[in-house]
PDB file of N, CA and C in Angstrom:
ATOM      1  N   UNK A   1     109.646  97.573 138.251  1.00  0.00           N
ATOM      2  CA  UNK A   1     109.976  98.536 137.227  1.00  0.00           C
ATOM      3  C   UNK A   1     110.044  97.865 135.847  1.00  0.00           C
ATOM      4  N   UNK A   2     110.524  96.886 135.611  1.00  0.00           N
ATOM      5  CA  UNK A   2     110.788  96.027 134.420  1.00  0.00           C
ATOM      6  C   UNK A   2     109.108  95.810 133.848  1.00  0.00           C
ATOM      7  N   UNK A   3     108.604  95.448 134.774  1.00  0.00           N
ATOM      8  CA  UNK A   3     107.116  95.297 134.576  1.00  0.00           C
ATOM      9  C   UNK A   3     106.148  96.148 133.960  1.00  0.00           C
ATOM     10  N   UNK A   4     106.909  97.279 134.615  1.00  0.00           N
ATOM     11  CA  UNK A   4     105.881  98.333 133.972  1.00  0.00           C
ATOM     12  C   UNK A   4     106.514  98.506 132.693  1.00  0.00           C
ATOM     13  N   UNK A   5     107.661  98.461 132.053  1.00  0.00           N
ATOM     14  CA  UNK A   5     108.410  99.027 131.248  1.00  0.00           C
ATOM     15  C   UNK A   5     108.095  98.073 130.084  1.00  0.00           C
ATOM     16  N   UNK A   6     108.291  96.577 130.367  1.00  0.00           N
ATOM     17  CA  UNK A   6     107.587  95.868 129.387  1.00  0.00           C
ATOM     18  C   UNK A   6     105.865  95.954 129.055  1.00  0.00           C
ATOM     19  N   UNK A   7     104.999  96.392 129.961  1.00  0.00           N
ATOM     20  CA  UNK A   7     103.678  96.822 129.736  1.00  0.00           C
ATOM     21  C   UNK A   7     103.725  97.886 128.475  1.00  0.00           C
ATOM     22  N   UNK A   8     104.448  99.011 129.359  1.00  0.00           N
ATOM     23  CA  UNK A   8     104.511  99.764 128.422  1.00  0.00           C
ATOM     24  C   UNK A   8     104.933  99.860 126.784  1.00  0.00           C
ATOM     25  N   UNK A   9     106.090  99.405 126.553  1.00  0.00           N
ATOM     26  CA  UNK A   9     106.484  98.989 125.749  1.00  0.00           C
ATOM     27  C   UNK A   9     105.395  97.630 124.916  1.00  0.00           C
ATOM     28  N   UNK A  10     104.566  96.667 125.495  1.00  0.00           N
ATOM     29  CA  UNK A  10     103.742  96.084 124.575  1.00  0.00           C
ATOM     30  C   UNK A  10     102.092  97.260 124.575  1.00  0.00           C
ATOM     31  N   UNK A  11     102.341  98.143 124.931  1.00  0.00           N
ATOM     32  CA  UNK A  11     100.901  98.840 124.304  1.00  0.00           C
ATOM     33  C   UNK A  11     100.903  99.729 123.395  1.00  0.00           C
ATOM     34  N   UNK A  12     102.796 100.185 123.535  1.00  0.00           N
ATOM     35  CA  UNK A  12     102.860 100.960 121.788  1.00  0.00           C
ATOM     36  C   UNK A  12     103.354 100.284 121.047  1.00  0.00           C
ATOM     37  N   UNK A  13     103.863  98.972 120.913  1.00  0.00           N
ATOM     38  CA  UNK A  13     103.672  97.732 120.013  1.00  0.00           C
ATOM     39  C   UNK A  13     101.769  97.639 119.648  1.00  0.00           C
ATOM     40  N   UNK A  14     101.771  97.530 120.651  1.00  0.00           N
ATOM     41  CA  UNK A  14      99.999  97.123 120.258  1.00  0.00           C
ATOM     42  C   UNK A  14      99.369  98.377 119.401  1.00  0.00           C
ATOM     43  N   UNK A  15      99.441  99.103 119.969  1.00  0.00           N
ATOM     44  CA  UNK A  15      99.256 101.113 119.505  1.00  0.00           C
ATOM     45  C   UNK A  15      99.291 100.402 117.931  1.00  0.00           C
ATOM     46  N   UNK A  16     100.661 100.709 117.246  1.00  0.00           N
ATOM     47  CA  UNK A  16     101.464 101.020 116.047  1.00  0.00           C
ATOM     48  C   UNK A  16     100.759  99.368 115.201  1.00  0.00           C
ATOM     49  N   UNK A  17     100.914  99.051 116.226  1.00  0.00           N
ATOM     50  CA  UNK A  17     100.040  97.190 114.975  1.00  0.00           C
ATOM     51  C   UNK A  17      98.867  97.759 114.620  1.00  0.00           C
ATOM     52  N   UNK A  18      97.599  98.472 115.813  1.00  0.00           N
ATOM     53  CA  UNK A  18      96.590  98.929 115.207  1.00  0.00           C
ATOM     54  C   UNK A  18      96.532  99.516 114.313  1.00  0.00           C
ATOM     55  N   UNK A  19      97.402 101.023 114.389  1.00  0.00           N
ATOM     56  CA  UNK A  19      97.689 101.886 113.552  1.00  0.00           C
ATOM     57  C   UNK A  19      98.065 101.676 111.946  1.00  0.00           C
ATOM     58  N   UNK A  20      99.095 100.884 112.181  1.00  0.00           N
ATOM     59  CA  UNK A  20      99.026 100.087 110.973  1.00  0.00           C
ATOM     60  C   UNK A  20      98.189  99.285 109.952  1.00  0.00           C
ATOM     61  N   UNK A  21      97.234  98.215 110.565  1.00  0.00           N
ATOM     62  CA  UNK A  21      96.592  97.922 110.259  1.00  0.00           C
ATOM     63  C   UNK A  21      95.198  98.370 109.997  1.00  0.00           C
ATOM     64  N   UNK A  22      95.065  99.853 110.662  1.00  0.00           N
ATOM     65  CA  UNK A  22      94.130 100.639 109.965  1.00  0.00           C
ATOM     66  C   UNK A  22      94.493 101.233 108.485  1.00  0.00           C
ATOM     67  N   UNK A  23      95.681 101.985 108.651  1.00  0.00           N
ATOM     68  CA  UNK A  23      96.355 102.053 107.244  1.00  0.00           C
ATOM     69  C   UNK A  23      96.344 101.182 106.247  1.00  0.00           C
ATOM     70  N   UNK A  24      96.162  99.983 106.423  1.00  0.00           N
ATOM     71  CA  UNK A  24      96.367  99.254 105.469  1.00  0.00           C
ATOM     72  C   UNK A  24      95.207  98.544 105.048  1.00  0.00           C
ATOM     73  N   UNK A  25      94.291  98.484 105.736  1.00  0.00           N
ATOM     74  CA  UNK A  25      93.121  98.018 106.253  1.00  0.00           C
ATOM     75  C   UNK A  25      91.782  98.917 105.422  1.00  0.00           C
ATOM     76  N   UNK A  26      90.486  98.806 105.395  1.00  0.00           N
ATOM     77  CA  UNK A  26      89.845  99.507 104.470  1.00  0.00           C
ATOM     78  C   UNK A  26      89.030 100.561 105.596  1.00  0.00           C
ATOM     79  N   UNK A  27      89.480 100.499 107.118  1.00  0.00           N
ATOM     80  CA  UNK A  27      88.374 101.044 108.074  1.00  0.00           C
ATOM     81  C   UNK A  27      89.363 101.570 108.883  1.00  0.00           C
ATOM     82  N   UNK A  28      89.106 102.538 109.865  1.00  0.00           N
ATOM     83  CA  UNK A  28      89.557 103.364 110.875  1.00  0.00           C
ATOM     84  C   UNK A  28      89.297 101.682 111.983  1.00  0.00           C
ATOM     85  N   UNK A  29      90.480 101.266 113.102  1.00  0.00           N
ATOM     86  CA  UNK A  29      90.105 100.898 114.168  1.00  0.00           C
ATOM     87  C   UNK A  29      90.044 100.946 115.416  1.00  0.00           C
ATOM     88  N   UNK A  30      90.432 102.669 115.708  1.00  0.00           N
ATOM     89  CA  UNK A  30      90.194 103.337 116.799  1.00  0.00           C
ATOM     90  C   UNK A  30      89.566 104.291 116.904  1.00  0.00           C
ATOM     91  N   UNK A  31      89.357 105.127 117.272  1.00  0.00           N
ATOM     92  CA  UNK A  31      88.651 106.493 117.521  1.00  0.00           C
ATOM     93  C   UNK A  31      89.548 107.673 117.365  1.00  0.00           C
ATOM     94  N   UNK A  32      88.805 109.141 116.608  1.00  0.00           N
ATOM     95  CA  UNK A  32      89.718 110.105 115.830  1.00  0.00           C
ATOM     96  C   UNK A  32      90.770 110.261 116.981  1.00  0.00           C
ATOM     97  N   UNK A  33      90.637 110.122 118.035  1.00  0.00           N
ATOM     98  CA  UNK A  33      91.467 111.808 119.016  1.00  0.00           C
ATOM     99  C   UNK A  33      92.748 110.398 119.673  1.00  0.00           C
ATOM    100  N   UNK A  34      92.458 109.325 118.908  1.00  0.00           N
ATOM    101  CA  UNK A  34      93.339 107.783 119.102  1.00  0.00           C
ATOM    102  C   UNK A  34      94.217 108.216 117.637  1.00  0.00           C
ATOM    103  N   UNK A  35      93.662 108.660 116.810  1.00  0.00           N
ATOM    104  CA  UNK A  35      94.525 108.263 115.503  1.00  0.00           C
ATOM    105  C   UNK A  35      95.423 109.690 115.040  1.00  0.00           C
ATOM    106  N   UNK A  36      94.691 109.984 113.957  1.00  0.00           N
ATOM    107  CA  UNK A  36      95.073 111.670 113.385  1.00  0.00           C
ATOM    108  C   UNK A  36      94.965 112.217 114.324  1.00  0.00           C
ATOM    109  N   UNK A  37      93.687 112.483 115.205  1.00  0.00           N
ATOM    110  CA  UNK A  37      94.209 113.701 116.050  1.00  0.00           C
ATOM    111  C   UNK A  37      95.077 113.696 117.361  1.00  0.00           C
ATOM    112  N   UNK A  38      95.329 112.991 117.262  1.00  0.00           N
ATOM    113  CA  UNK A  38      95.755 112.853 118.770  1.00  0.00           C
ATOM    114  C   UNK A  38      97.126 112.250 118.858  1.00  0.00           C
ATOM    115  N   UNK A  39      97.459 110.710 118.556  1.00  0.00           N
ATOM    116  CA  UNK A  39      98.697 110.298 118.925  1.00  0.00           C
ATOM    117  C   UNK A  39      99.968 110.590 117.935  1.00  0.00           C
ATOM    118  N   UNK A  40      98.974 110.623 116.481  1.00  0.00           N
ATOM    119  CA  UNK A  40      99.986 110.089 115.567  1.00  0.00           C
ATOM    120  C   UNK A  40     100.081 111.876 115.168  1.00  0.00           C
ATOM    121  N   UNK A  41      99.726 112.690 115.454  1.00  0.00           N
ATOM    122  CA  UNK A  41     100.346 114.411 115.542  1.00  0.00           C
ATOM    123  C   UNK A  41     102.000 114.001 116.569  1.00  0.00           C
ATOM    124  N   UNK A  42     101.546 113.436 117.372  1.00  0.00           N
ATOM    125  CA  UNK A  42     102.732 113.546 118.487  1.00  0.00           C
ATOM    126  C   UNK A  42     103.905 113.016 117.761  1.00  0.00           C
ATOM    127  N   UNK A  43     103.566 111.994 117.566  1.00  0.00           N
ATOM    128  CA  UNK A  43     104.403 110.879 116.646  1.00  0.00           C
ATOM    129  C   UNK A  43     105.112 111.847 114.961  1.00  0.00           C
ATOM    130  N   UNK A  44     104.031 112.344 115.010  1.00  0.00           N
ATOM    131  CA  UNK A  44     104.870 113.088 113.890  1.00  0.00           C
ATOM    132  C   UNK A  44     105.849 113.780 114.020  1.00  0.00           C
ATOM    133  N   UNK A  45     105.868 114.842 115.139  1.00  0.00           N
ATOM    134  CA  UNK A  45     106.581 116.027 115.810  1.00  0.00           C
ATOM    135  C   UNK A  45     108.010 115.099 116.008  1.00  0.00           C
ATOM    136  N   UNK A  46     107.819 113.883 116.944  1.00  0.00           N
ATOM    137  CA  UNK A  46     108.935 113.664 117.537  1.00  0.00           C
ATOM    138  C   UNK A  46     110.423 112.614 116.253  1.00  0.00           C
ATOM    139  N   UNK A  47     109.053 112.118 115.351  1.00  0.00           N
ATOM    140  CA  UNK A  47     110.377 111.594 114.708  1.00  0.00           C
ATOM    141  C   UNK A  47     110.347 112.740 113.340  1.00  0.00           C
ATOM    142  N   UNK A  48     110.064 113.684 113.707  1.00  0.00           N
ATOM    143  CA  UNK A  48     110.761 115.114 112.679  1.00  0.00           C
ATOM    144  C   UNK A  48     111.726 115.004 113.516  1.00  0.00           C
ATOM    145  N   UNK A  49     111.903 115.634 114.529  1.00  0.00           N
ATOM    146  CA  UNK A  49     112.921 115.956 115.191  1.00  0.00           C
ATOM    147  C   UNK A  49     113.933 115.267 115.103  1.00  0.00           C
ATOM    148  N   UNK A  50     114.065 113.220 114.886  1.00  0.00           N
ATOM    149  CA  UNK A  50     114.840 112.298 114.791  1.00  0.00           C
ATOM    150  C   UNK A  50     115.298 112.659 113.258  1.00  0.00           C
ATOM    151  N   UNK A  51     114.721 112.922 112.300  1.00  0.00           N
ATOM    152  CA  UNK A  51     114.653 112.576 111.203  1.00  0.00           C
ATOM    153  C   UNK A  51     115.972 113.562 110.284  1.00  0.00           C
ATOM    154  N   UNK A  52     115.302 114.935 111.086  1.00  0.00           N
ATOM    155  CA  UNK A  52     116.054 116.127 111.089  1.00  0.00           C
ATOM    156  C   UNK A  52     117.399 116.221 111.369  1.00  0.00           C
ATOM    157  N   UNK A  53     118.445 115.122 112.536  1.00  0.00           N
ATOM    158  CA  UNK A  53     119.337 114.771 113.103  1.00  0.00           C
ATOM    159  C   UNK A  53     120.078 114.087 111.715  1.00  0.00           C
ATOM    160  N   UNK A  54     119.473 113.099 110.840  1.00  0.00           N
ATOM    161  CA  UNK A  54     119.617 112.714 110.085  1.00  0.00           C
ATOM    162  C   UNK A  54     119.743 113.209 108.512  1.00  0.00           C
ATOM    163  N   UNK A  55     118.969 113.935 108.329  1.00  0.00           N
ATOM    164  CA  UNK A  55     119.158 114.982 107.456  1.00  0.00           C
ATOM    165  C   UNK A  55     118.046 114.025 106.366  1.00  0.00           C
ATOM    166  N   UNK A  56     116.762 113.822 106.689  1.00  0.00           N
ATOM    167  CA  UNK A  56     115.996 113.017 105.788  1.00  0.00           C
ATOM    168  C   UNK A  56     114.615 113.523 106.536  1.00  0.00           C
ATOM    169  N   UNK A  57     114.300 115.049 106.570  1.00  0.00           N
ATOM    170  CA  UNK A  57     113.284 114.889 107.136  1.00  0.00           C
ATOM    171  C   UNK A  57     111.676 115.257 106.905  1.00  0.00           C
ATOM    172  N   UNK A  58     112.666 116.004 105.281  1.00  0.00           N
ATOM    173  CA  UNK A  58     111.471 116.238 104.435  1.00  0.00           C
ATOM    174  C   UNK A  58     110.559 114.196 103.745  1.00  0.00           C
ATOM    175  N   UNK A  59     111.382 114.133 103.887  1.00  0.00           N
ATOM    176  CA  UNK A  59     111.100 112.319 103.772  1.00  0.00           C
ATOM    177  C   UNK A  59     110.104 112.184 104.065  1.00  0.00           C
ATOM    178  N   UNK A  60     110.212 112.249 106.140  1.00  0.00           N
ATOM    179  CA  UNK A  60     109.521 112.044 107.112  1.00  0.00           C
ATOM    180  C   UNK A  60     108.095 112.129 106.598  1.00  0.00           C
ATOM    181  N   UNK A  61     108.395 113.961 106.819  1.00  0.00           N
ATOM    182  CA  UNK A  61     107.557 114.590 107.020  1.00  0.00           C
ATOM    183  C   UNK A  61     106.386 114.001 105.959  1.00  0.00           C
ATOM    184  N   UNK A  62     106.569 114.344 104.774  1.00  0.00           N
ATOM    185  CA  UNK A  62     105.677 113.391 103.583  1.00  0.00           C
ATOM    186  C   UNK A  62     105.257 112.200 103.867  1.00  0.00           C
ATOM    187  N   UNK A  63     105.945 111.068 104.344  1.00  0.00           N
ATOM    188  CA  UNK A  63     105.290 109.935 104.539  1.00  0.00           C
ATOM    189  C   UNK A  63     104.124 110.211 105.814  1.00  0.00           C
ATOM    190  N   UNK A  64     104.669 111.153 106.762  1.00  0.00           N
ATOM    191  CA  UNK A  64     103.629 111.650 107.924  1.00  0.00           C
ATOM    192  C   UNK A  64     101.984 111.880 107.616  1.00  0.00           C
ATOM    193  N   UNK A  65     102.665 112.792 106.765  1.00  0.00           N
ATOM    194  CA  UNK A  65     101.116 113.654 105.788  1.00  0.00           C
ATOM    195  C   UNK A  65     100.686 112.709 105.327  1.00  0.00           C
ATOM    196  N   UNK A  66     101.096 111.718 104.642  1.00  0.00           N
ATOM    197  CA  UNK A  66     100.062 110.651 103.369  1.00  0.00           C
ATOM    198  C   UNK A  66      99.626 110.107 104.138  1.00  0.00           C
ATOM    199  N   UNK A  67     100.183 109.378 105.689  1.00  0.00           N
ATOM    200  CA  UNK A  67      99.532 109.000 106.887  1.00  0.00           C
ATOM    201  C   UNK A  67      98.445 109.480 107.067  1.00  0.00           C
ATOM    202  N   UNK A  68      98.373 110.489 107.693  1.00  0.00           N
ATOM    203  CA  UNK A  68      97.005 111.394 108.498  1.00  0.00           C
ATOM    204  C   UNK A  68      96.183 111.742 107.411  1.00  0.00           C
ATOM    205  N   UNK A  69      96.503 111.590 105.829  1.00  0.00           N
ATOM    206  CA  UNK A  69      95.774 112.132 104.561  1.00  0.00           C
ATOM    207  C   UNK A  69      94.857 110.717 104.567  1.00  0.00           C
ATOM    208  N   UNK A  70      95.334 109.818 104.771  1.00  0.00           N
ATOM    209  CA  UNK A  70      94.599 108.447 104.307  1.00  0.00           C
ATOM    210  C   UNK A  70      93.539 108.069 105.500  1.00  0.00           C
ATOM    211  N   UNK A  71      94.417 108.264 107.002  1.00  0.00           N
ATOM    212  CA  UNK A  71      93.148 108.086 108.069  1.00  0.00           C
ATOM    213  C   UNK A  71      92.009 109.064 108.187  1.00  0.00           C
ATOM    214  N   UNK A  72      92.140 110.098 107.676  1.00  0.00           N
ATOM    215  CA  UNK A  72      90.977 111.507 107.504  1.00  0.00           C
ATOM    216  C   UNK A  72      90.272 111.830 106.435  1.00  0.00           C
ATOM    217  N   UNK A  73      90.865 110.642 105.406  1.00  0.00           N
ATOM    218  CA  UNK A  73      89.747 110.467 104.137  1.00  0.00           C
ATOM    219  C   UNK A  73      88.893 109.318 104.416  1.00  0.00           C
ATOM    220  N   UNK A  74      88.923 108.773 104.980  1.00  0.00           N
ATOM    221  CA  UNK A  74      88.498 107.414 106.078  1.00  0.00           C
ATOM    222  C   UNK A  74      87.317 107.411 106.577  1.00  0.00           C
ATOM    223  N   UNK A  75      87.714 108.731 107.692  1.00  0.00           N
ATOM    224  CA  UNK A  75      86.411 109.463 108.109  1.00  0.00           C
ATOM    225  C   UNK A  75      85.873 110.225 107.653  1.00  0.00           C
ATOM    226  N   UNK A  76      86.001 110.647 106.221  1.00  0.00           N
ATOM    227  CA  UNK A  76      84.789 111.032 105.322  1.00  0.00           C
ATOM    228  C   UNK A  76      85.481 112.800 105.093  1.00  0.00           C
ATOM    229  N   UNK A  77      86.602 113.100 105.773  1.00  0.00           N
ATOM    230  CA  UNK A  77      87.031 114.099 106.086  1.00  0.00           C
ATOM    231  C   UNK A  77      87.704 114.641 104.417  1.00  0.00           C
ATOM    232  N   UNK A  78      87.358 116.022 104.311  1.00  0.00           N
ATOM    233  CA  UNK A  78      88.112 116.289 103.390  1.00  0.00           C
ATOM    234  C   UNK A  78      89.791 116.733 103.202  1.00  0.00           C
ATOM    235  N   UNK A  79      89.951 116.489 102.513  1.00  0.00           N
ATOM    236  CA  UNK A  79      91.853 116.634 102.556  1.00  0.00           C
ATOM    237  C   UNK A  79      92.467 117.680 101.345  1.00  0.00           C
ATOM    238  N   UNK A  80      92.483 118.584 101.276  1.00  0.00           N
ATOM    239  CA  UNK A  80      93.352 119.326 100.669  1.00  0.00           C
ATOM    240  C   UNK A  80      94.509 119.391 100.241  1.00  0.00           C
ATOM    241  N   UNK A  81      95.004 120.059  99.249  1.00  0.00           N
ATOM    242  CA  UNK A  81      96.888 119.978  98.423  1.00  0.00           C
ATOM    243  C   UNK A  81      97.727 120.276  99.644  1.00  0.00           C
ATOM    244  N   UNK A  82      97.160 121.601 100.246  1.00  0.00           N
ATOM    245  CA  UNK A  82      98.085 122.225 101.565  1.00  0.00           C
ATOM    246  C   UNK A  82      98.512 120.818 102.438  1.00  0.00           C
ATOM    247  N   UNK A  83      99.488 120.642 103.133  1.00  0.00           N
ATOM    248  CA  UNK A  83      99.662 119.941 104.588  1.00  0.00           C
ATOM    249  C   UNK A  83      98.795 120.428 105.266  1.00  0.00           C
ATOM    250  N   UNK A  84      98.879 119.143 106.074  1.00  0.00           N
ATOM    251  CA  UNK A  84      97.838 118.985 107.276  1.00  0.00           C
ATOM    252  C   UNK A  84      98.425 119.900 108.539  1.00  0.00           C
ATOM    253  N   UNK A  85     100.296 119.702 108.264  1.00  0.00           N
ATOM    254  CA  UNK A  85     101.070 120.213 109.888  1.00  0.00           C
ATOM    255  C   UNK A  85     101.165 121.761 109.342  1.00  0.00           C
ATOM    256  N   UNK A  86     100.471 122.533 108.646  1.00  0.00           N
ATOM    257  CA  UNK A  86     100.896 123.899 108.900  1.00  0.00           C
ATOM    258  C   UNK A  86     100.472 124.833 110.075  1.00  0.00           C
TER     259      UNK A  86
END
């Protein structure tokens, strides 16, 4: 059990280093339904919910958006004033 738990735990270490370093980075280094569409939607949802507990979640939420705004201009994608989470 420990085994799996530390696996687990180093592949969303690994996940969030990529992630990061795409952000920061001048190129996408996973694939869309890996990045914006897919994990980092989830990731958004769940630390609203943390954020919200806290009372900082319009915060969140903004740093979320400039996230998924920067990996989807990346891919050539256009980005609009509106949010992405409506």
């Amino acid at each position: 059990m420990w085994i799996g738990l530390a696996a687990a735990a180093g592949l969303a270490t690994l996940y969030l280093s990529v992630l990061a370093a795409s952000f920061y980075g001048r190129r996408n280094l996973l694939p869309e339904r890996l990045m914006e569409r897919g994990h980092v939607l989830q990731l958004h949802e769940y630390t609203s919910l943390i954020a919200r507990a806290f009372g900082t979640r319009d915060w969140v939420e903004h740093a979320a958006i400039d996230i998924y705004n920067t990996l989807a201009e990346r891919r050539g994608r256009k980005v609009g004033r509106a949010s992405c989470w409506s």
